[in-house]
C-alpha atoms as a PDB file:
ATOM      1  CA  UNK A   1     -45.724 -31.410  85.626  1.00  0.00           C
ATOM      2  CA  UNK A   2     -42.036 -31.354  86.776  1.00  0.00           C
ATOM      3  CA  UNK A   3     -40.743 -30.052  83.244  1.00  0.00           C
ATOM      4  CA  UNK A   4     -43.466 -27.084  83.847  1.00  0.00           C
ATOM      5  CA  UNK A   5     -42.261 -26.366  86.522  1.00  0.00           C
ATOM      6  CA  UNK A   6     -38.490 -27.063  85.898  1.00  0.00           C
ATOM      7  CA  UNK A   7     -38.760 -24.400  83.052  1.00  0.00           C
ATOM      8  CA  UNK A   8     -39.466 -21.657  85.107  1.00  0.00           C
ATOM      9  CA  UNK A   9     -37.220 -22.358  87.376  1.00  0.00           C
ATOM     10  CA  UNK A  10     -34.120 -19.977  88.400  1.00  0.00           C
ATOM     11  CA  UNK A  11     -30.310 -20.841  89.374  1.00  0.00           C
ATOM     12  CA  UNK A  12     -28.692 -18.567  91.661  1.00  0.00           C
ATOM     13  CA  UNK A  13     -25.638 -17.817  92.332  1.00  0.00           C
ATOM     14  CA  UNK A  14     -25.027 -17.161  96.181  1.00  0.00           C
ATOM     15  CA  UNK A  15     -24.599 -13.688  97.288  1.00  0.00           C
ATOM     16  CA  UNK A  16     -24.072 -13.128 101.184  1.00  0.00           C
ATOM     17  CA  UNK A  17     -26.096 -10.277 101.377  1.00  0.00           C
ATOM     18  CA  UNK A  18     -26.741  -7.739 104.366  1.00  0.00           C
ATOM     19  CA  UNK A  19     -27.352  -9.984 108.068  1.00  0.00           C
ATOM     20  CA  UNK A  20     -31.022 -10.779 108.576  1.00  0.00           C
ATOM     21  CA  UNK A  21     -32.372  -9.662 111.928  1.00  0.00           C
ATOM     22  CA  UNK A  22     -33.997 -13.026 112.151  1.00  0.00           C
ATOM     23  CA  UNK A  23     -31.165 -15.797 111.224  1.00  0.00           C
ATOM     24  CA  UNK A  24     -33.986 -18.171 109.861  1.00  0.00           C
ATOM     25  CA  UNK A  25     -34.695 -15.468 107.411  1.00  0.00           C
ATOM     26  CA  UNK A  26     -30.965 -15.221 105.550  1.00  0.00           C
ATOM     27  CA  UNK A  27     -31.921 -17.229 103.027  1.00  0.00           C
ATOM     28  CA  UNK A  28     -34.890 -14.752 101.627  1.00  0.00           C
ATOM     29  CA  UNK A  29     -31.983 -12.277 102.302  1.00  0.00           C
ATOM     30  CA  UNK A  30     -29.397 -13.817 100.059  1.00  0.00           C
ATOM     31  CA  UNK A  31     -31.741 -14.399  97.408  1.00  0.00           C
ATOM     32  CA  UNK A  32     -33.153 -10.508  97.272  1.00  0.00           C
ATOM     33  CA  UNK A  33     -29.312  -9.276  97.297  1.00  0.00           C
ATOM     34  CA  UNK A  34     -28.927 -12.182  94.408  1.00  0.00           C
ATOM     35  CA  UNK A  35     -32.020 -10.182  92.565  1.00  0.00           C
ATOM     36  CA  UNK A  36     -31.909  -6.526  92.960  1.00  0.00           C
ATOM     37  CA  UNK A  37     -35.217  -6.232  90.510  1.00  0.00           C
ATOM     38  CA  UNK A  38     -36.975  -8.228  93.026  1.00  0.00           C
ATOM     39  CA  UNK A  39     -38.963  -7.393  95.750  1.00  0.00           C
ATOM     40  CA  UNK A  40     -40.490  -9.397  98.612  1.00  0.00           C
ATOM     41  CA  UNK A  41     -44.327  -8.530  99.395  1.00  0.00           C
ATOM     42  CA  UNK A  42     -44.581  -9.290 103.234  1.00  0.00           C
ATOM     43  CA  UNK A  43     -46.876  -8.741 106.305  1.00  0.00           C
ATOM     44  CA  UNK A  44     -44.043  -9.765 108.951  1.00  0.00           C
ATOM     45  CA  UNK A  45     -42.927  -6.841 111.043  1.00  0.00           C
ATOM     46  CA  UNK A  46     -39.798  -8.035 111.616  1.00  0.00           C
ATOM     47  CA  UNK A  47     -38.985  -7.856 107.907  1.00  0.00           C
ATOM     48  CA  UNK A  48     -41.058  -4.768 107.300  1.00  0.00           C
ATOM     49  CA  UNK A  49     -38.579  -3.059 110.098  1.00  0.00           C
ATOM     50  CA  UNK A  50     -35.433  -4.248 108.893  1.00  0.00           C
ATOM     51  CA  UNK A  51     -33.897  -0.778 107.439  1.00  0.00           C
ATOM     52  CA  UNK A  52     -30.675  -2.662 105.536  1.00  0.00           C
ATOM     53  CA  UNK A  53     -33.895  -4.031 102.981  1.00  0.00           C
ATOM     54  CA  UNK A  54     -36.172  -0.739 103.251  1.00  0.00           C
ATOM     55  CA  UNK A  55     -36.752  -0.739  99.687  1.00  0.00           C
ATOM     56  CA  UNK A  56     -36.752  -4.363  99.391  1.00  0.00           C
ATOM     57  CA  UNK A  57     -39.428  -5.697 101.332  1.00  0.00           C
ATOM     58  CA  UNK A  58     -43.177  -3.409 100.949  1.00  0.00           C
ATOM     59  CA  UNK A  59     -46.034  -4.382 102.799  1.00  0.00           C
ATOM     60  CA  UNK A  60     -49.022  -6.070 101.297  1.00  0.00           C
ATOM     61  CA  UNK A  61     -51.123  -2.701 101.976  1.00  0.00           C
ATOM     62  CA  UNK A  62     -48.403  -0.643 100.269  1.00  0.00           C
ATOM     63  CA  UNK A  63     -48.247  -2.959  96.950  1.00  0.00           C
ATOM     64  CA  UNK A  64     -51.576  -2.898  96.587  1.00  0.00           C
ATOM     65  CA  UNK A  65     -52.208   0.847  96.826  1.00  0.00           C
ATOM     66  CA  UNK A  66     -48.914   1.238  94.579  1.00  0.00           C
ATOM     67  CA  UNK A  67     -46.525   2.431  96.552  1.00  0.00           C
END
């Protein structure tokens, strides 16, 4: 099971990306400014209003009607 996993895994390098309003969240942060193809699907408001990750972070509503 581990080497399934392990396989699909993903090393990243650290990249101190823009401040997160909430410090518990840098580390989602860091890894989004590590991966600039990838987005984070969300239903926290906090995230959803943080304008630094606008077109980062998309609401579960909005990916699933495609926006």
């Amino acid at each position: 099971m581990l080497t399934d996993i392990g396989q699909h895994a993903v090393v990243l390098t650290p990249v101190f990306g823009l401040r997160a309003l909430d410090p518990g969240d840098q580390l989602l942060w860091d890894v989004l400014a590590a991966m600039p193809d990838v987005r984070l699907i969300t239903g926290d408001k906090l995230f959803l209003r943080d304008i630094g990750m606008h077109t980062r972070v998309i609401s579960a509503a909005d990916f699933v009607a495609g926006r």
